[in-house]
N, C-alpha and C. Protein backbone atom coordinates (compact mmCIF):
# COMPACT_ATOMS: atom_id res chain seq x y z
N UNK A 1 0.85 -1.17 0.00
CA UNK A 1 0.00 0.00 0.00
C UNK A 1 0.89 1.23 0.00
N UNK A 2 0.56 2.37 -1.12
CA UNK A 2 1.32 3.70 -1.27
C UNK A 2 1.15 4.21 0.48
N UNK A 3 0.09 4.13 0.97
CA UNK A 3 0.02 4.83 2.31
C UNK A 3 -1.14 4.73 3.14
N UNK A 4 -1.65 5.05 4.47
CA UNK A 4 -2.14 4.69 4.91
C UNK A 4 -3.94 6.03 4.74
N UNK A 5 -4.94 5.44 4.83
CA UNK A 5 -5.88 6.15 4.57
C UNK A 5 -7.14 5.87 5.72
N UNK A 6 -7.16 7.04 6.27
CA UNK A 6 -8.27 7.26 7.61
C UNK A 6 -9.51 7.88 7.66
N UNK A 7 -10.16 7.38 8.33
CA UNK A 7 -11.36 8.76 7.93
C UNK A 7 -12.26 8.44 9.48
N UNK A 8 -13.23 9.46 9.58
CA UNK A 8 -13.51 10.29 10.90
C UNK A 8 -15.04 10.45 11.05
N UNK A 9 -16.34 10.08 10.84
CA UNK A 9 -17.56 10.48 10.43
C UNK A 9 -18.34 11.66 11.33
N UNK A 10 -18.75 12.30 10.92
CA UNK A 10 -19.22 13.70 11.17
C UNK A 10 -20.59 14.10 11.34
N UNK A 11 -21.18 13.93 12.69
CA UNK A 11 -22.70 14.27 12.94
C UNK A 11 -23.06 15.81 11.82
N UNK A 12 -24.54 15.65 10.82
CA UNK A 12 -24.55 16.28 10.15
C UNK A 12 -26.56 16.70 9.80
N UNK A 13 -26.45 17.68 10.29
CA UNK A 13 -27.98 17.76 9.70
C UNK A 13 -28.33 17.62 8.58
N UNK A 14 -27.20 17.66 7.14
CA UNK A 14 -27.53 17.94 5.93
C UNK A 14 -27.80 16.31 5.66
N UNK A 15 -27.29 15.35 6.17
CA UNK A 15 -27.08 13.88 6.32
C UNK A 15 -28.59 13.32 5.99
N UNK A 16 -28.70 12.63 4.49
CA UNK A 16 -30.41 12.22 4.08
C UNK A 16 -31.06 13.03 2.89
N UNK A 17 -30.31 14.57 3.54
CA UNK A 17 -31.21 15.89 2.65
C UNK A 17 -30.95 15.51 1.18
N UNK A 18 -32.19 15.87 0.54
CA UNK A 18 -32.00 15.71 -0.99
C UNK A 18 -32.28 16.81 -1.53
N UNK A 19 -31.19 16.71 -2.36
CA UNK A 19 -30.38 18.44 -3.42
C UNK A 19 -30.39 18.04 -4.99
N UNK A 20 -31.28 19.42 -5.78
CA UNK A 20 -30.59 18.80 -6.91
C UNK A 20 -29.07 18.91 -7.09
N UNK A 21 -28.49 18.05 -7.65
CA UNK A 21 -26.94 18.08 -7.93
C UNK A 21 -26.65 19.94 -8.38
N UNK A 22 -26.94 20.58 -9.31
CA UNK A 22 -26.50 21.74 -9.69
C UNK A 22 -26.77 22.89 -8.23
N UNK A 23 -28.05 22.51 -7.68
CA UNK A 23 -27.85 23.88 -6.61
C UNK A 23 -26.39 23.36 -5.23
N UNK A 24 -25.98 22.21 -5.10
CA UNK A 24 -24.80 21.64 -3.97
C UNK A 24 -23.67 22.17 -4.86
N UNK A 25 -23.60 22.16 -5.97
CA UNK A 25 -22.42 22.79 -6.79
C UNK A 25 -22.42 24.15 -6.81
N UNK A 26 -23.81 24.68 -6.99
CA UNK A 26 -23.37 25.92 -7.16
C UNK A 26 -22.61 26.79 -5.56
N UNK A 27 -23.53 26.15 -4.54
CA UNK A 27 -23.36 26.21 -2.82
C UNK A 27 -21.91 25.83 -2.48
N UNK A 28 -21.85 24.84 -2.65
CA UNK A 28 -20.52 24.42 -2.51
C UNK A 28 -19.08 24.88 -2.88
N UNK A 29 -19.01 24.93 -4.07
CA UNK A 29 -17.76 25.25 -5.11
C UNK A 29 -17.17 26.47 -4.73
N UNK A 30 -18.26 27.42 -4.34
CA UNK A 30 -17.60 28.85 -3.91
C UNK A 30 -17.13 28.84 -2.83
N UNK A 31 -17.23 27.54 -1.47
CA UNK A 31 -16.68 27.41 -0.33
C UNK A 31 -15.21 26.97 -0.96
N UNK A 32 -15.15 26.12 -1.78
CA UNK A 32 -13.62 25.95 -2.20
C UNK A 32 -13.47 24.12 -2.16
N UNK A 33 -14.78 23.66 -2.04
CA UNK A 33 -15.51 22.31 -2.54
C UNK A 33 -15.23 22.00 -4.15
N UNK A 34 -14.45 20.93 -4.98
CA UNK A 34 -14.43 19.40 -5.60
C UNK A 34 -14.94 18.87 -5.39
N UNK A 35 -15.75 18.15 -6.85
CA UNK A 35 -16.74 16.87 -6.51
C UNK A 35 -15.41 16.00 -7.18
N UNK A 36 -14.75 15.13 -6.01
CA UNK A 36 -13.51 14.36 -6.30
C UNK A 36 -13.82 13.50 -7.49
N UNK A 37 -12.90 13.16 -8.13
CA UNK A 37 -12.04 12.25 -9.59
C UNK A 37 -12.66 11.23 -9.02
N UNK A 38 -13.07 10.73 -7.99
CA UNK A 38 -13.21 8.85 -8.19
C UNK A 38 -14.70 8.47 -7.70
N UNK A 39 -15.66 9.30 -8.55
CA UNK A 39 -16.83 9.07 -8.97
C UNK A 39 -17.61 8.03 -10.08
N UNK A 40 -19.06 7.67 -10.11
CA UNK A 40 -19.36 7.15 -11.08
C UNK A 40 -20.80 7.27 -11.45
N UNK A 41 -21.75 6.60 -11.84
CA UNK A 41 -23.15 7.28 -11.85
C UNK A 41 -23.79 7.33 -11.10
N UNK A 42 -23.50 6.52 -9.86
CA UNK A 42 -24.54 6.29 -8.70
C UNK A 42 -24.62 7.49 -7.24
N UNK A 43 -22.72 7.88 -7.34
CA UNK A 43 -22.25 8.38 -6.14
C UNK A 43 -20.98 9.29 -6.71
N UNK A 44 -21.28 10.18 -5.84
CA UNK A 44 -19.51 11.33 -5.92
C UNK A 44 -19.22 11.40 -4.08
N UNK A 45 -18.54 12.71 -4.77
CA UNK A 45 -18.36 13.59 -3.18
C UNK A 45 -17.65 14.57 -3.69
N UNK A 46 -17.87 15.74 -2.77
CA UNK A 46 -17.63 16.96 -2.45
C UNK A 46 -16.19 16.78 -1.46
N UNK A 47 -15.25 17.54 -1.84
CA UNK A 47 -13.67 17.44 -1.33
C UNK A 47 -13.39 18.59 -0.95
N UNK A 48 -13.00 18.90 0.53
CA UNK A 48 -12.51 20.16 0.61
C UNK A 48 -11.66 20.06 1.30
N UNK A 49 -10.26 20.39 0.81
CA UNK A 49 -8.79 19.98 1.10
C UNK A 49 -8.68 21.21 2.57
N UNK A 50 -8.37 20.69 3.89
CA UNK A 50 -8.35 21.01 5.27
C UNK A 50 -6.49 21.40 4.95
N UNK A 51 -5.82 20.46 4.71
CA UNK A 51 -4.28 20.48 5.03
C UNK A 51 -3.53 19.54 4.24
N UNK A 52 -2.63 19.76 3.52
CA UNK A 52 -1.29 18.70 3.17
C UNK A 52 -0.23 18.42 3.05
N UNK A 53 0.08 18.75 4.39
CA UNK A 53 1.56 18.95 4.91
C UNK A 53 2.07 17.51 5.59
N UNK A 54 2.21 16.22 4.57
CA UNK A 54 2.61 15.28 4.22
C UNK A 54 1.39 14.33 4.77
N UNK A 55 0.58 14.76 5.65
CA UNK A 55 -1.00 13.98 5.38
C UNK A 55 -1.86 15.03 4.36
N UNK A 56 -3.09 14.47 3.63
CA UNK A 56 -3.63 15.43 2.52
C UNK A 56 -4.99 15.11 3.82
N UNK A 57 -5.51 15.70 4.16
CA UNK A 57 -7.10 16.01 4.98
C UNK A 57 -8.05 16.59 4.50
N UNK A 58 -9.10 16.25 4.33
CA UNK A 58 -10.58 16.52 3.49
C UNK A 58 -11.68 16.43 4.66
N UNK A 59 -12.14 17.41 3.75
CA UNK A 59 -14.02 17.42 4.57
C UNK A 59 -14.37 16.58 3.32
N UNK A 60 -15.69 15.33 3.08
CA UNK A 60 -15.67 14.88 2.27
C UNK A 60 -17.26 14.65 2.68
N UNK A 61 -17.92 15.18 1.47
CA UNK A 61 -19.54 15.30 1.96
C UNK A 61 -20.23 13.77 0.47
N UNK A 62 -20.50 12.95 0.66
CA UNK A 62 -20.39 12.08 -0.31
C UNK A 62 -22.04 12.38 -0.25
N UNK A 63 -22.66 12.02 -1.90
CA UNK A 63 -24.20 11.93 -1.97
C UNK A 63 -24.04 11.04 -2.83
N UNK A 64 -25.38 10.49 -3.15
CA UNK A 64 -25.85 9.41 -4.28
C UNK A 64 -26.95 10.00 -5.16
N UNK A 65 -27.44 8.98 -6.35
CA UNK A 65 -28.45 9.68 -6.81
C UNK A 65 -29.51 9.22 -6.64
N UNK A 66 -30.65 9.59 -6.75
CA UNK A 66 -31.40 9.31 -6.00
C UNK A 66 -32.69 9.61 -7.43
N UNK A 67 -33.05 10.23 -8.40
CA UNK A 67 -33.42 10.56 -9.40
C UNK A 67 -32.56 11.04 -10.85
N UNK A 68 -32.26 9.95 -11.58
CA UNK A 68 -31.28 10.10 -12.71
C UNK A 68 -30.39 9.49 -12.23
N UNK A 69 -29.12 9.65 -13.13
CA UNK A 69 -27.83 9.47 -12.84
C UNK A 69 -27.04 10.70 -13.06
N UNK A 70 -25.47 10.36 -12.18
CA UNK A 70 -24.92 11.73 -12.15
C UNK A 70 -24.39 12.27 -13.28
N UNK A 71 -24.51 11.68 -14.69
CA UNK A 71 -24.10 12.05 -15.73
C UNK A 71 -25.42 12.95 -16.41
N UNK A 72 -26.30 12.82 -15.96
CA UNK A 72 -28.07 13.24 -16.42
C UNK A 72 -27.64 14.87 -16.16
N UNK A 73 -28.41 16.02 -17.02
CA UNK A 73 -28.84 16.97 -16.36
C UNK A 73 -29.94 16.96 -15.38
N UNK A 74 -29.88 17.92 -13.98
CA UNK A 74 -30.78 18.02 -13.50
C UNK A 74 -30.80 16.86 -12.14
N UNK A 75 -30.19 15.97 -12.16
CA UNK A 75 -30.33 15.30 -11.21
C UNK A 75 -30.06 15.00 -9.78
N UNK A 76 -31.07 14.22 -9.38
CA UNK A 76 -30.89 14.78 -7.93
C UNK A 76 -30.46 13.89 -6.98
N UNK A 77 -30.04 14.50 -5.88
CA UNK A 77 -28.92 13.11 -4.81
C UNK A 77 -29.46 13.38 -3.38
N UNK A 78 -29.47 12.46 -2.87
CA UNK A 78 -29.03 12.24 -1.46
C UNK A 78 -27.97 12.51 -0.67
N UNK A 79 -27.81 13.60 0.31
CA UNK A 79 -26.07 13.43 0.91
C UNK A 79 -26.36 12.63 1.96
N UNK A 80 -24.97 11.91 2.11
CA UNK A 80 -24.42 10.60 3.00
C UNK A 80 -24.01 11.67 4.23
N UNK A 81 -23.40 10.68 4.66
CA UNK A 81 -23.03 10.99 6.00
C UNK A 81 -21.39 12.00 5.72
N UNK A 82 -20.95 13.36 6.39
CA UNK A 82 -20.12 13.79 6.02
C UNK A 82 -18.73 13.14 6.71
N UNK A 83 -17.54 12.83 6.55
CA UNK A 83 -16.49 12.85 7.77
C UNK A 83 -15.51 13.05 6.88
N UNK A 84 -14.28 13.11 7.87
CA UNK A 84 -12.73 13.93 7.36
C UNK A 84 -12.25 12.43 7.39
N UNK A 85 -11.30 12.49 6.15
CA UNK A 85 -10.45 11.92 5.34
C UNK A 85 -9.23 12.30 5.19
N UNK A 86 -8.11 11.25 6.00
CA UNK A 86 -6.94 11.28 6.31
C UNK A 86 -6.35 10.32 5.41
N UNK A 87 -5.27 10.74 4.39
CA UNK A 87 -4.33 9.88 3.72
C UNK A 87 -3.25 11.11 4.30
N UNK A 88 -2.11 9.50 4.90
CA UNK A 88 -0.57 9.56 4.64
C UNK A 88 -0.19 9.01 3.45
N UNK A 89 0.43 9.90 2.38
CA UNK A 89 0.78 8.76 1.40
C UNK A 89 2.74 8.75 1.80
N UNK A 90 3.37 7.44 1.71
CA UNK A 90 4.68 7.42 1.43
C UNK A 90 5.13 7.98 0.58
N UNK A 91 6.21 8.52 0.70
CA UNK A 91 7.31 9.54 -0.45
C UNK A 91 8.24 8.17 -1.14
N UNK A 92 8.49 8.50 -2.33
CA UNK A 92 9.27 7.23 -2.92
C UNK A 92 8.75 6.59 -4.35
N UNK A 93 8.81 5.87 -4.93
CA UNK A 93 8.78 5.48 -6.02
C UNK A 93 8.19 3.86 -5.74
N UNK A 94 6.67 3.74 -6.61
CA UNK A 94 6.22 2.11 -5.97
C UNK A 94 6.86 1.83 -7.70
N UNK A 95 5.95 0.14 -7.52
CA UNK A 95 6.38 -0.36 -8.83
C UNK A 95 6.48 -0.19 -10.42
N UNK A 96 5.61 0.96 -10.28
CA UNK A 96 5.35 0.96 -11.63
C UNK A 96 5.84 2.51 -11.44
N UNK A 97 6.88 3.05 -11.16
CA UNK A 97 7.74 3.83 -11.19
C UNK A 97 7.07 5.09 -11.33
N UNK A 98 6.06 4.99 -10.46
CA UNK A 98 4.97 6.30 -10.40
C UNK A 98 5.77 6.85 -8.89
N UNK A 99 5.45 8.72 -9.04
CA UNK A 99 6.30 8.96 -7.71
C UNK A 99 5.19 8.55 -6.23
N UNK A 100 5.82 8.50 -5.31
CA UNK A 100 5.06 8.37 -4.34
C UNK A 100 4.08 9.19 -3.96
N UNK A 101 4.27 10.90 -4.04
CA UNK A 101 3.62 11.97 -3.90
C UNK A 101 2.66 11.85 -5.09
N UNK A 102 2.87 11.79 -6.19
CA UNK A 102 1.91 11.54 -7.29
C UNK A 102 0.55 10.15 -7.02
N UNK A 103 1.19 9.18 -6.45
CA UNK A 103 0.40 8.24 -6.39
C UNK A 103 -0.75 8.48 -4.94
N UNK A 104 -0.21 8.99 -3.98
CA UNK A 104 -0.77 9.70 -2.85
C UNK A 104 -2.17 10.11 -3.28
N UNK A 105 -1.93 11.13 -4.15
CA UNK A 105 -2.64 12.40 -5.24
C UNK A 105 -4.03 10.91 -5.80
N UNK A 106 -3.23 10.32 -6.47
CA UNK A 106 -4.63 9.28 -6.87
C UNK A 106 -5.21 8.58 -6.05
N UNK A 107 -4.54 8.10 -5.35
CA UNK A 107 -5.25 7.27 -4.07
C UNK A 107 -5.42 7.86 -2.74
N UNK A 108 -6.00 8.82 -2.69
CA UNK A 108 -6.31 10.18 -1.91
C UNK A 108 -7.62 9.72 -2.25
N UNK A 109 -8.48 9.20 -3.06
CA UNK A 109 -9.98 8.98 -3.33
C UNK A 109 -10.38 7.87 -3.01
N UNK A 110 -9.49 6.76 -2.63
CA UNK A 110 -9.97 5.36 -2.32
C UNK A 110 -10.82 5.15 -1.02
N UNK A 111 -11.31 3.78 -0.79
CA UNK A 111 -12.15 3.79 0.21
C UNK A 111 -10.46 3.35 1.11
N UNK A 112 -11.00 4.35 2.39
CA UNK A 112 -10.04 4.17 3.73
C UNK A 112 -9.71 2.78 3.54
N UNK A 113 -8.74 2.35 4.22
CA UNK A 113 -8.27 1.30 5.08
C UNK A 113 -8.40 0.61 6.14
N UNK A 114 -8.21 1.71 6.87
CA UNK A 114 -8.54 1.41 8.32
C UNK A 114 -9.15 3.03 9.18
N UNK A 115 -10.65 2.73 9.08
CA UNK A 115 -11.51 4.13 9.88
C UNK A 115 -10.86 3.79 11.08
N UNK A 116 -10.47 2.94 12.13
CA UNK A 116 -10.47 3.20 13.48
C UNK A 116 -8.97 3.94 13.68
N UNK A 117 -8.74 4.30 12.92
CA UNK A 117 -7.47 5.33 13.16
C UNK A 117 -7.26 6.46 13.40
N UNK A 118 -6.33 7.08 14.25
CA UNK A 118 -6.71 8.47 15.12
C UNK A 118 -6.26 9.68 13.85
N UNK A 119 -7.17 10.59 13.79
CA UNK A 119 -6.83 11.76 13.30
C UNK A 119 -6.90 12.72 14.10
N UNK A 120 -6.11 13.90 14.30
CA UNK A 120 -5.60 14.75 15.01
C UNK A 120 -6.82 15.95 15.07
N UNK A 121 -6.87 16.05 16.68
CA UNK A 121 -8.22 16.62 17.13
C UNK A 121 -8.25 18.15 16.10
N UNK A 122 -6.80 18.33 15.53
CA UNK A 122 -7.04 19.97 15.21
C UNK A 122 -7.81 19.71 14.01
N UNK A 123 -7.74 18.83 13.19
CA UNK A 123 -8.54 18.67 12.20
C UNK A 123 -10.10 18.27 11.86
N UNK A 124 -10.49 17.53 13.45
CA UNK A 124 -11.61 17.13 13.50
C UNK A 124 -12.22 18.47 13.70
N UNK A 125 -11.89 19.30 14.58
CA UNK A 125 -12.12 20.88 14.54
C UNK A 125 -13.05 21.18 13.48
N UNK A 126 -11.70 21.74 12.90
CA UNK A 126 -11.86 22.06 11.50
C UNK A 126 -12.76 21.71 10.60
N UNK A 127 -12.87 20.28 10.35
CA UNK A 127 -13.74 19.74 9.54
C UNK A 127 -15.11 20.37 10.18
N UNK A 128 -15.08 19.71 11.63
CA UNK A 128 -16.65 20.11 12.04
C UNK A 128 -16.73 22.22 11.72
N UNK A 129 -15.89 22.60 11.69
CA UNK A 129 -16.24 24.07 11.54
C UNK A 129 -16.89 24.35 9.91
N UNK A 130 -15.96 23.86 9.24
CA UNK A 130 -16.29 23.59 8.02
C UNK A 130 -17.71 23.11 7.62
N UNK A 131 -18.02 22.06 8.06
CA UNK A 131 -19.81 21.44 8.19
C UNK A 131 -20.37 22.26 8.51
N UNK A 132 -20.23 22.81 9.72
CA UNK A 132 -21.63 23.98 10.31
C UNK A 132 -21.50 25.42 9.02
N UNK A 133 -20.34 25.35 8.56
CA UNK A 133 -20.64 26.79 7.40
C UNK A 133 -21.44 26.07 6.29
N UNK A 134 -21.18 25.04 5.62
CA UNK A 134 -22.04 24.42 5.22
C UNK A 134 -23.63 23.62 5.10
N UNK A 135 -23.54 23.78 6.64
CA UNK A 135 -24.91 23.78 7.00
C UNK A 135 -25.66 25.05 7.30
N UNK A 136 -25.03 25.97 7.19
CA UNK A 136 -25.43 27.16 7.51
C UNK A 136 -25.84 26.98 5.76
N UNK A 137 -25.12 27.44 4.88
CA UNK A 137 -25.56 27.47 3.74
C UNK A 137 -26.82 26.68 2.94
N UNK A 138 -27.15 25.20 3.29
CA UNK A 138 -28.09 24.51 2.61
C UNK A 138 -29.42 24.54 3.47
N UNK A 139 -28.83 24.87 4.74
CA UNK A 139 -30.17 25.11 5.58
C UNK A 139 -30.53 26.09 6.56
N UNK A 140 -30.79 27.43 5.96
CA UNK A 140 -30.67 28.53 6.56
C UNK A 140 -31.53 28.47 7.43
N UNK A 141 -31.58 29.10 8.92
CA UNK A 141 -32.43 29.13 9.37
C UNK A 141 -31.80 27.67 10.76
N UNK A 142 -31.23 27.16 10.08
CA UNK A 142 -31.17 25.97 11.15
C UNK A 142 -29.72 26.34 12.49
């Protein structure tokens, strides 16, 4: 394994809510939200890079679809449950002579490894600060 990959799950009111896909993009993207590379028609997620100072840390708000698919205009999703996403990737060169930092970069989207692994309270912070601006945004008033 290029490195080790953690993640953190995040009590979330938005957790269930159904969005069409274009208004979470439009909401989102201006916070500084990616709907990450390792998507397909059923499911994405929303990526918002916390830190990567040799761990890469994400707020990572994943939805499904729920009417259409995510290639459809117009269609609409379910968001999952939100939590922060911890990859260490190793520095170095694996087999297929890809750099280590580069391969990090791709497998930065995989499913974790191992969730019961500690991520550092400053980030759980964060993430949760991050959620409540986000929940401030999709559900005003709350």
């Amino acid at each position: 394994m290029e490195g080790m990959v953690h993640l953190v799950p995040l009590e979330s009111k938005i957790e269930n809510k159904i969005y069409p896909l274009y208004v979470l993009e439009e909401m989102l993207k201006p916070q500084g939200f990616v709907i990450g590379s390792n998507w397909d028609y059923e499911k994405g997620y929303f990526d918002l890079k916390i830190d990567d100072e040799g761990v890469y840390y994400f707020l990572r708000i994943p939805f499904y679809a729920v009417a259409g698919s995510l290639d459809y205009p117009g269609v609409t999703v379910r968001v999952d449950q939100p939590f922060i996403l911890a990859h260490e990737y190793k520095k170095g060169y694996d087999d297929e002579g890809l750099g280590g930092a580069f391969r990090g970069a791709v497998d930065q989207f995989q499913t974790p490894e191992n969730p019961d692994a500690e991520v550092p309270e400053e980030y759980i912070h964060k993430g949760k600060n991050y959620l409540r601006d986000v929940e401030k945004l999709l559900l005003p008033g709350s």
